[in-house]
Protein backbone atom coordinates (compact mmCIF):
# COMPACT_ATOMS: atom_id res chain seq x y z
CA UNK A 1 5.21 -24.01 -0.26
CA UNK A 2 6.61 -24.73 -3.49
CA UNK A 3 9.81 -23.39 -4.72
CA UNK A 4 7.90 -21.47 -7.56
CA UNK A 5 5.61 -19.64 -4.53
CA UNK A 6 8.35 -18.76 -2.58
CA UNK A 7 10.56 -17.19 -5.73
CA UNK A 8 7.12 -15.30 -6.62
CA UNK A 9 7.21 -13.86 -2.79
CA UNK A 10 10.20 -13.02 -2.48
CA UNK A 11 10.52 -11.32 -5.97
CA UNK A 12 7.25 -9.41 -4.69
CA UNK A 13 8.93 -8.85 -0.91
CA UNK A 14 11.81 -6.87 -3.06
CA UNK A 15 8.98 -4.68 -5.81
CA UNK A 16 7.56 -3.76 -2.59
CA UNK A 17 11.03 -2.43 -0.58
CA UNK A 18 11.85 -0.69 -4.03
CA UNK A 19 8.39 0.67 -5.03
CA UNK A 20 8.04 2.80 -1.10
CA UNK A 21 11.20 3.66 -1.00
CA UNK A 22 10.41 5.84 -4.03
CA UNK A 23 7.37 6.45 -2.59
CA UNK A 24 9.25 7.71 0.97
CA UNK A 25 11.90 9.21 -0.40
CA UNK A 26 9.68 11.06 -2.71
CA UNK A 27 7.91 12.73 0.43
CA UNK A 28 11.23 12.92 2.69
CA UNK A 29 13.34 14.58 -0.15
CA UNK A 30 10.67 17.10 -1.62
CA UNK A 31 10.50 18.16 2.72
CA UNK A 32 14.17 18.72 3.21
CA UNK A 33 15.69 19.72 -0.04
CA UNK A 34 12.39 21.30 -1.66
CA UNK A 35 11.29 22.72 1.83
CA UNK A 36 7.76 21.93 0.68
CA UNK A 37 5.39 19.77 2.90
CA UNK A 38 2.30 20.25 0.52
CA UNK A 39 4.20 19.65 -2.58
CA UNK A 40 5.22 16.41 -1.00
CA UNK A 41 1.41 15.42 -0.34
CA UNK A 42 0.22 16.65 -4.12
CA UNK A 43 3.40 14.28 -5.80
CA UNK A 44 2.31 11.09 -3.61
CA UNK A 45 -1.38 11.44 -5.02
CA UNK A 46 0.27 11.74 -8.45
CA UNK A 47 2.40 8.98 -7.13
CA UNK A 48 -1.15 6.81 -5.93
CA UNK A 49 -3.68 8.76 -7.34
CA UNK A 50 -2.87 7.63 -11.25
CA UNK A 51 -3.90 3.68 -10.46
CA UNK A 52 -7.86 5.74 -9.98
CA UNK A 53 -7.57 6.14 -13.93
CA UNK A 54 -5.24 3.27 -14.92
CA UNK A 55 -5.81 1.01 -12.30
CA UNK A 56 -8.88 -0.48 -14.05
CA UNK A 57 -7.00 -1.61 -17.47
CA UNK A 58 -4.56 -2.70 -15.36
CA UNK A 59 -6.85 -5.54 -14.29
CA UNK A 60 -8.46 -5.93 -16.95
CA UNK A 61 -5.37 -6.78 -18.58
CA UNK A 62 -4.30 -9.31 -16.22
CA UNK A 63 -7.53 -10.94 -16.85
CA UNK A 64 -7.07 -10.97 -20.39
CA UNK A 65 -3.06 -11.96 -20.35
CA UNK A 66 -0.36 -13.34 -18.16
CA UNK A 67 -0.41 -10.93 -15.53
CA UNK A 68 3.16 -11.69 -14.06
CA UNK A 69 4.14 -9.98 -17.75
CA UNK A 70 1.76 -7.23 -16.55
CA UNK A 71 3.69 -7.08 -12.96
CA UNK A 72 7.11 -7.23 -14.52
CA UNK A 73 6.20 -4.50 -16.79
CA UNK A 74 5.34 -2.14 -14.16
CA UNK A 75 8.03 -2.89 -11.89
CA UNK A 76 10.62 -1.44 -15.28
CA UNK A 77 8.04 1.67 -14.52
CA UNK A 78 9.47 1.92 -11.20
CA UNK A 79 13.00 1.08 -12.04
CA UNK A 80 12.36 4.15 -14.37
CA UNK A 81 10.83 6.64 -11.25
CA UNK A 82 13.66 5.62 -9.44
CA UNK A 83 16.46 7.09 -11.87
CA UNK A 84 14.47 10.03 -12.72
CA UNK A 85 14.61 10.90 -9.15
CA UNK A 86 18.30 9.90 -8.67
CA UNK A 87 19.20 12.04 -11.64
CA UNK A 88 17.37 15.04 -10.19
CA UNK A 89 18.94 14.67 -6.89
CA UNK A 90 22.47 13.95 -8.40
CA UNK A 91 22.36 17.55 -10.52
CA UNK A 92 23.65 20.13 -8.13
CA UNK A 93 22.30 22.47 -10.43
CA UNK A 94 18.77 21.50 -10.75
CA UNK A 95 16.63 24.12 -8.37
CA UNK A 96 13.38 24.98 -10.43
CA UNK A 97 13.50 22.25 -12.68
CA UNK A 98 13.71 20.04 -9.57
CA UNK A 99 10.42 19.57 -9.20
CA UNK A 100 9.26 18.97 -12.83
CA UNK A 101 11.51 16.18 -12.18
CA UNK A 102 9.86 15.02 -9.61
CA UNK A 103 6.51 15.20 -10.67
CA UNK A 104 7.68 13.20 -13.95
CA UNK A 105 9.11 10.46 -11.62
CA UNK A 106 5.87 10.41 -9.92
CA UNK A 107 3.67 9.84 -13.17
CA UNK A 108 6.21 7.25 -13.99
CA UNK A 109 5.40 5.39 -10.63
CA UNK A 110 1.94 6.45 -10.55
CA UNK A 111 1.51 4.59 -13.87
CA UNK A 112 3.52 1.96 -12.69
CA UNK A 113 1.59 0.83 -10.04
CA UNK A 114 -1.25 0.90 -11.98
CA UNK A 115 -0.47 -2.33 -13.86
CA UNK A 116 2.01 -3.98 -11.33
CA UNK A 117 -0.33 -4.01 -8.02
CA UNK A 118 -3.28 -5.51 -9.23
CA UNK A 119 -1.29 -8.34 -11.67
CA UNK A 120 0.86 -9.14 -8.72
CA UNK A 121 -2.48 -10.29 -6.94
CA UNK A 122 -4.20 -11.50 -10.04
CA UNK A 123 -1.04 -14.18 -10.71
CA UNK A 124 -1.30 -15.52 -7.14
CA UNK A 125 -4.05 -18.09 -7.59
CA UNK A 126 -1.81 -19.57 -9.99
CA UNK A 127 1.30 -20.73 -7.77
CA UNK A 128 -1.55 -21.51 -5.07
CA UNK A 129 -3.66 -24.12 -4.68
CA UNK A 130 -7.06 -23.22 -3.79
CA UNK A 131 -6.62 -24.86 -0.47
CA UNK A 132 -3.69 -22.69 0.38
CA UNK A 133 -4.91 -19.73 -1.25
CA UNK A 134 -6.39 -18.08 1.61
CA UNK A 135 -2.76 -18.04 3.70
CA UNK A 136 -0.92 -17.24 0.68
CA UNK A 137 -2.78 -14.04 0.24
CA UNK A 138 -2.13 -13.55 3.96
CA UNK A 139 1.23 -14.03 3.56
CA UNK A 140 1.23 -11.94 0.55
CA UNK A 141 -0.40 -9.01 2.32
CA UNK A 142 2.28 -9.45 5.19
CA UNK A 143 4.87 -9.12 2.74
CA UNK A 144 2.98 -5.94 1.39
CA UNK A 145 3.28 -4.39 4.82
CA UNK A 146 7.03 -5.54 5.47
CA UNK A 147 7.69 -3.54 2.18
CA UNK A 148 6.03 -0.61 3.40
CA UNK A 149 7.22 -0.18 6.74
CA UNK A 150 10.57 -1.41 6.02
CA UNK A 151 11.32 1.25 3.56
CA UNK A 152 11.55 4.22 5.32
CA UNK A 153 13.85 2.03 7.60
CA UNK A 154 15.97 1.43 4.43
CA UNK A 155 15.75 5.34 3.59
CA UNK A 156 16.85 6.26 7.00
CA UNK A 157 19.60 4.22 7.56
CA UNK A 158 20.90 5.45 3.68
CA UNK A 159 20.56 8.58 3.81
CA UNK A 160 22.30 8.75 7.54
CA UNK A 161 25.18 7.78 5.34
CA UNK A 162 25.04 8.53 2.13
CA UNK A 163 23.17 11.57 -0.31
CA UNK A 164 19.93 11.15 -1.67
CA UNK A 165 21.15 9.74 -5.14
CA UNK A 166 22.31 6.52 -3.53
CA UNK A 167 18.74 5.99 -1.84
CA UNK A 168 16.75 6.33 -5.24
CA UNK A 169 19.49 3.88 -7.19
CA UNK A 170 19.05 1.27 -3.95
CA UNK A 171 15.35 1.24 -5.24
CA UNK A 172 16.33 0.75 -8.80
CA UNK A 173 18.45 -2.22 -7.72
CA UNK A 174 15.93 -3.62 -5.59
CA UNK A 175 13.63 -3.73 -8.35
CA UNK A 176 16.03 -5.33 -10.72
CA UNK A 177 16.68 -7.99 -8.46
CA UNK A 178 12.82 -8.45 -8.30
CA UNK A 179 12.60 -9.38 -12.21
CA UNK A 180 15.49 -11.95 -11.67
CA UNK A 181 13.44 -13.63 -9.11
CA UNK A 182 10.17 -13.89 -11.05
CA UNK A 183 12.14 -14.96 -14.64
CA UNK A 184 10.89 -18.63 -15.94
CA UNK A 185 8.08 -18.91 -13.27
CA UNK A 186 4.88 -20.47 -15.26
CA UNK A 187 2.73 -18.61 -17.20
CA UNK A 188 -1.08 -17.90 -16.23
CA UNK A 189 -3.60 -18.17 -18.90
CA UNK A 190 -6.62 -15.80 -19.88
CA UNK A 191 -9.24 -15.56 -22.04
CA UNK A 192 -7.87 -13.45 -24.80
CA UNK A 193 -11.98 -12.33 -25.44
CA UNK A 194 -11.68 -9.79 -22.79
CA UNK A 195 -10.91 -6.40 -24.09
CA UNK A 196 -11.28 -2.69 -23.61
CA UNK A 197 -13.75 -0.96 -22.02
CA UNK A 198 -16.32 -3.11 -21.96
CA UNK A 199 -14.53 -5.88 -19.84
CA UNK A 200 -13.69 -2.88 -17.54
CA UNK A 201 -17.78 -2.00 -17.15
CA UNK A 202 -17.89 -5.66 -16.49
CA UNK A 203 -16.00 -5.73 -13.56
CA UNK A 204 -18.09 -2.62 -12.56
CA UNK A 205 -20.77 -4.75 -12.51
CA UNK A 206 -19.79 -7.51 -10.67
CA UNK A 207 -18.82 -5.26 -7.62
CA UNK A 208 -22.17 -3.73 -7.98
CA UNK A 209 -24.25 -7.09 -7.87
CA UNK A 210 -22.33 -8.64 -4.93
CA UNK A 211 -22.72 -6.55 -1.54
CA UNK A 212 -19.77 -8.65 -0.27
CA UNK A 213 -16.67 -7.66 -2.41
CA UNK A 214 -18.12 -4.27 -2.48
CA UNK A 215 -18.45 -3.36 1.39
CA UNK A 216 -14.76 -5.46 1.85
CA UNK A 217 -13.72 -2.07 -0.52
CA UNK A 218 -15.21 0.01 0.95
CA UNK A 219 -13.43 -1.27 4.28
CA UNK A 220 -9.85 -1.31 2.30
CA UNK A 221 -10.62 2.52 1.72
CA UNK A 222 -11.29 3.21 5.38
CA UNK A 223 -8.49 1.31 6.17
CA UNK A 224 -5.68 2.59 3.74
CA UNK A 225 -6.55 5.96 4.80
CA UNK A 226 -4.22 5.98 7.99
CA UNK A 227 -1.29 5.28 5.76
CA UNK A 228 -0.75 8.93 4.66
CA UNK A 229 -0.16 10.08 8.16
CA UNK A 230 2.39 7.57 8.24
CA UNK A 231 4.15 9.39 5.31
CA UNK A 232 3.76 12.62 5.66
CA UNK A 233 2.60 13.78 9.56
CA UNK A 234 5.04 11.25 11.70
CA UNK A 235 8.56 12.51 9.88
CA UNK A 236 7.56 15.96 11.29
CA UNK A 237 5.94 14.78 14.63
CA UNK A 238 9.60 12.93 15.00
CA UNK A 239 11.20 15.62 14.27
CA UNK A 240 9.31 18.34 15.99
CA UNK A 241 7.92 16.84 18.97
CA UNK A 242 10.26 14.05 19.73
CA UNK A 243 13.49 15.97 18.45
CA UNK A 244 14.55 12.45 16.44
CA UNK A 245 17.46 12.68 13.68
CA UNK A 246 17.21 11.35 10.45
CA UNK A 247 18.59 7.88 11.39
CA UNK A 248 16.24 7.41 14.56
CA UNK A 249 13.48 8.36 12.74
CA UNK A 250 14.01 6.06 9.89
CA UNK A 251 14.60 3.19 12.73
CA UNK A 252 10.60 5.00 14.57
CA UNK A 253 9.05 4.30 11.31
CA UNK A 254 10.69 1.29 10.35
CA UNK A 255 9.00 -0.39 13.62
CA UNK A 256 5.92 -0.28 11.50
CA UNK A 257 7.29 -3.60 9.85
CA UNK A 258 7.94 -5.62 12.30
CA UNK A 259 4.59 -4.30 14.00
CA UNK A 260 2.88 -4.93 9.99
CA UNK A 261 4.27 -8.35 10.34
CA UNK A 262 2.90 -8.64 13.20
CA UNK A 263 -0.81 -7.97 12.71
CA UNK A 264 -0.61 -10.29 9.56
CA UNK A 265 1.12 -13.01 11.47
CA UNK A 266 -2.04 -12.67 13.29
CA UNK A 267 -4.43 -12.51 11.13
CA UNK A 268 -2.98 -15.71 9.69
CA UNK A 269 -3.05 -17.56 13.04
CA UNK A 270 -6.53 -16.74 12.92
CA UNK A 271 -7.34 -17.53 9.55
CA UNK A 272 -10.32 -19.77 10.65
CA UNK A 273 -12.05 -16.75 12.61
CA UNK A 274 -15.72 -17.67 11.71
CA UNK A 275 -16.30 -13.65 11.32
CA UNK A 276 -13.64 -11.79 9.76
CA UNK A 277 -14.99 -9.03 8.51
CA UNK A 278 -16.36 -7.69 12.54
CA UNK A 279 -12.43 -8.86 12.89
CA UNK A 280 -11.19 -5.98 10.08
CA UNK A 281 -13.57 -3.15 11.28
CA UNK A 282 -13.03 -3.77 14.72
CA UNK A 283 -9.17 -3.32 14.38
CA UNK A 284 -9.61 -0.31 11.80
CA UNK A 285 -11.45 1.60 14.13
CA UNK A 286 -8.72 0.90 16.85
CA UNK A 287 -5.93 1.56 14.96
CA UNK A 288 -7.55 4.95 14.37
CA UNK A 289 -8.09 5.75 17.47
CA UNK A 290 -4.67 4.76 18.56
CA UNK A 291 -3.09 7.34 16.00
CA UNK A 292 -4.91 9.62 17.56
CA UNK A 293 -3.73 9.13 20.75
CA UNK A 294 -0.41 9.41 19.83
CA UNK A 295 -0.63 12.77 19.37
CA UNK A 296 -0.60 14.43 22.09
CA UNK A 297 2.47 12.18 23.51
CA UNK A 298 5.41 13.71 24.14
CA UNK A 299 7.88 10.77 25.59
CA UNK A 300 9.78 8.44 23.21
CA UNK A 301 8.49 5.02 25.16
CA UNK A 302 5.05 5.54 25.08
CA UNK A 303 4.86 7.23 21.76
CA UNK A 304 6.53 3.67 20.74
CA UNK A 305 4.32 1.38 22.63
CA UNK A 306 1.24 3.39 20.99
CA UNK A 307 2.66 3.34 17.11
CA UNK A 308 3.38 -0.28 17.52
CA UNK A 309 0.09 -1.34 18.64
CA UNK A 310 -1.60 0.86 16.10
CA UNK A 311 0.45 -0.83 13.61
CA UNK A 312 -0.60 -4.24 14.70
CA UNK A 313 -4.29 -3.74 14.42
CA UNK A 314 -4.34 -2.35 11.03
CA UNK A 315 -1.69 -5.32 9.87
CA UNK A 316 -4.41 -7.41 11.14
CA UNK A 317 -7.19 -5.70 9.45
CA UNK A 318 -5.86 -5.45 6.03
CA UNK A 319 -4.73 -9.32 5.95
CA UNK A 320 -8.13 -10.08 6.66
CA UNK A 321 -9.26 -7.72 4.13
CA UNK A 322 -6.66 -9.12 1.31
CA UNK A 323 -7.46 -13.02 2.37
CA UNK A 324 -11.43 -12.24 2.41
CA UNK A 325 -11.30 -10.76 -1.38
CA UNK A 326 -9.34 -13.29 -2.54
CA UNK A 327 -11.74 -15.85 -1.00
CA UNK A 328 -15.11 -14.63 -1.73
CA UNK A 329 -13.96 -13.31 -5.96
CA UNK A 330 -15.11 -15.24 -8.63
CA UNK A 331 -12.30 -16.62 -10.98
CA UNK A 332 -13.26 -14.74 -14.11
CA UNK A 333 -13.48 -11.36 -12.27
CA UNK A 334 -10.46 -11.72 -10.07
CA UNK A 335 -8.11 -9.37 -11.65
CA UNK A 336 -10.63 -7.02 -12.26
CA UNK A 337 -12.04 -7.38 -8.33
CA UNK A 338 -7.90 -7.11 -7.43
CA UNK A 339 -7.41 -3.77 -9.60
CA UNK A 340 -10.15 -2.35 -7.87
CA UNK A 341 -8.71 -3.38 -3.95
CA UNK A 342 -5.16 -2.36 -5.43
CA UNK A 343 -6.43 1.46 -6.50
CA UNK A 344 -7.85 1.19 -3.06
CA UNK A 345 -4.33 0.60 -1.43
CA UNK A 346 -3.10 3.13 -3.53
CA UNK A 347 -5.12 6.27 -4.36
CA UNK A 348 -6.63 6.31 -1.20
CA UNK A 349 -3.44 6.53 0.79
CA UNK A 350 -1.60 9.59 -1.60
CA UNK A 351 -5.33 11.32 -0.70
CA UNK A 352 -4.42 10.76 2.79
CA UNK A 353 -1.16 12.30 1.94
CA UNK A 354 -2.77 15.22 0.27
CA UNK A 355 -4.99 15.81 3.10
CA UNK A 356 -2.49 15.21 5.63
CA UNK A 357 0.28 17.71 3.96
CA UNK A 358 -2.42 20.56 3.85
CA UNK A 359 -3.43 20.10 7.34
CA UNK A 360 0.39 19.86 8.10
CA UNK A 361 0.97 22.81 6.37
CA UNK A 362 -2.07 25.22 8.25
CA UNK A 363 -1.64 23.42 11.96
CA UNK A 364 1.59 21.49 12.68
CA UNK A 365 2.04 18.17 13.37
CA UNK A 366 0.52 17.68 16.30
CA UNK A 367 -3.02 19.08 15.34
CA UNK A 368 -2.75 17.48 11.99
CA UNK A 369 -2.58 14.20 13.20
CA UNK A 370 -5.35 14.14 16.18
CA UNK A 371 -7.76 16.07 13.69
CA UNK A 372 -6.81 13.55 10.56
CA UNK A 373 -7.33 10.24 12.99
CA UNK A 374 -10.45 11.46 14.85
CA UNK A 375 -11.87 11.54 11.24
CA UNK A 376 -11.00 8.32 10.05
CA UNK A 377 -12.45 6.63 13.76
CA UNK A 378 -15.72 8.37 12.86
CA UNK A 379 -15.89 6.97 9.16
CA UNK A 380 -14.81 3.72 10.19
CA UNK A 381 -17.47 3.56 12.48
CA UNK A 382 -20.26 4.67 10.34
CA UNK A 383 -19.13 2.20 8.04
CA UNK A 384 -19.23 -0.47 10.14
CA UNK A 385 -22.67 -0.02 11.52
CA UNK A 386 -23.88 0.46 7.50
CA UNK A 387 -22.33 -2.15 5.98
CA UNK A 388 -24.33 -5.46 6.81
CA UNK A 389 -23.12 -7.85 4.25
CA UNK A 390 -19.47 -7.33 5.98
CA UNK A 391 -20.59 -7.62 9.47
CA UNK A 392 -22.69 -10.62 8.58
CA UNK A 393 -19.79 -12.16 6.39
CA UNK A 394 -18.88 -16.08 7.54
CA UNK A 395 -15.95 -17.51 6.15
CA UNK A 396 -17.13 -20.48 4.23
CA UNK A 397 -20.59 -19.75 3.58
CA UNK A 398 -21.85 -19.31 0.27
CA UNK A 399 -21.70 -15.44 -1.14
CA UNK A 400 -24.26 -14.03 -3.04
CA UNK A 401 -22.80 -13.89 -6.60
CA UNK A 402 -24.03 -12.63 -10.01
């Protein structure tokens, strides 16, 4: 791995801690200082939801210029979420106008990740070699994970011991110390020709005319649909049900990234897996299942053993899912085809959120998340039955292209 990769990854490893932090201390703070579990599902589908609308140029742009600029201007978005929300938990004043505040800070990262997720995928092909592209996605994907389970790790263990300012400026600096690591890496170049709208409808089109990249996002939607749960249901289900304190639930939900790592770890020892797209949909519809198991548990060991393993399959899955886009993309459309997976990982997990605060809200934690996980098992299995150019997927075959 060059030195160049590995300052890329770990600037990336650091966007990501930052970037969920907001995103989990978003959701934590708006529960105990706002008292509002709904409100805390409609800000993270502001938070996620914007890349639906934005998420498009975003790739498009990346196509058209260097998209590490792209990244690197979105991760000064976040950098800006972050003291928004430290300045509106800092004001002892602030009651009403609280949540203004937050919902500003939540454009701000909403329109942030917009730009920054899909150029941080788009710029990978360009520190990789196309022989090593395929486990540098995987390893990029793991790294994706590590930042979003280790953040509410980081958020536990800082709020335990300090207020809520201090977790929102850790972000900021995290972030900063992102764009230090990514300064004077080499630029990627684009064809300046691609503009607007109609390089957007282009994209469009190439999704539509090649069953393969399409049914891979439809299976990143299944799959980034057990993330909200994470978010929003488990804090209360730790609280409620396993009578956890802050700091021990920050250190449940922090397990995810080892257990992320995991999954990744092996999905990258089985990079050569002749069929990886049975692999992803097989470990989806586990993983969903799993999370539905969980809640009925009421012991801290087996809720444990059952949150890890759930944690490992869908690791698993969505490495495969990352490694397989990145594989099977044509070069002109890649940003455009990595916009689209990144408003997948986004907007599809803040509607998870939104769905998961409302049923939250109207049943309790408990109900919320058997009902919300028994849901996603059945749509991952109709999808997987449907979808024939995924099941049927080889690695190293030829894919039908435009």
């Amino acid at each position: 791995m060059s030195r160049e990769l590995l300052r890329y990854l770990l600037g990336c490893l650091l966007a990501f801690l930052g970037g969920h932090m907001i995103n989990f201390g978003l959701v934590q703070w708006t529960q105990e200082v706002l008292q509002a579990p709904a409100w805390s599902g409609a800000l993270l589908l502001v938070c996620f939801g914007l890349p639906i609308l934005f998420g498009w140029h975003g790739g498009a742009l990346s196509d058209r210029i260097n998209p590490l600029r792209v990244a690197r201007a979105g991760h000064l978005g976040l950098v800006l979420a972050a003291l928004t929300l430290a300045f509106t938990a800092w004001v002892p004043w602030l009651r009403r106008e609280a949540l203004g505040l937050a919902m500003l800070a939540a454009l701000f990262a909403g329109l942030s990740w917009s730009y920054a997720a899909p150029a941080r995928l788009a710029y990978l092909p360009s520190l990789a070699p196309a022989a090593k592209l395929r486990s540098a996605a995987i390893l990029f994907n793991v790294l994706t994970t590590v930042g979003f389970g280790g953040a509410p790790l980081l958020v536990g263990q800082v709020r335990q011991h300090f207020p809520w300012v201090v977790v929102f400026m850790a972000a900021a600096c995290l972030l900063l110390l992102s764009q230090l690591c990514m300064v004077r890496l080499p630029a990627a170049h684009r064809d300046p020709a691609l503009v607007g709208l109609g390089a957007i409808r282009e994209g469009w089109a190439y999704v539509r005319r090649t069953p393969l990249v399409a049914q891979l996002l439809i299976a990143s939607a299944i799959a980034h649909l057990l993330m909200g749960p994470i978010q929003v249901i488990m804090p209360r289900y730790l609280d409620a049900v396993l009578h956890l304190g802050p700091g021990a639930r920050g250190v449940f939900l922090g397990m995810a990234a080892p257990s992320l790592i995991a999954g990744g770890l092996l999905a990258l020892s089985l990079k050569r897996l002749a069929h990886p797209g049975r692999a992803l949909m097989a470990g989806v519809v586990a993983s969903a299942l799993l999370c539905a198991a969980l809640a009925p548990v009421t012991a801290l060991a087996p809720a444990v053993a059952v949150f890890i393993a759930a944690c490992v399959l869908a690791g698993s899955a969505v490495a495969f899912l990352a490694a397989s886009l990145q594989d099977v993309s044509a070069e002109a459309f890649r940003g455009r085809v990595m916009a689209s997976y990144a408003i997948t990982t986004q907007f599809f997990p803040a509607l998870s959120g939104l769905l998961s605060g409302l049923l939250l809200a109207a049943h309790g934690p408990v109900t919320a998340l058997a009902v919300y996980a028994a849901g996603v098992s059945a749509l991952a299995v109709a999808a997987a039955v449907g979808m024939s150019a995924l099941r049927s997927y080889k690695r190293g075959a030829p894919v039908q292209t435009p």
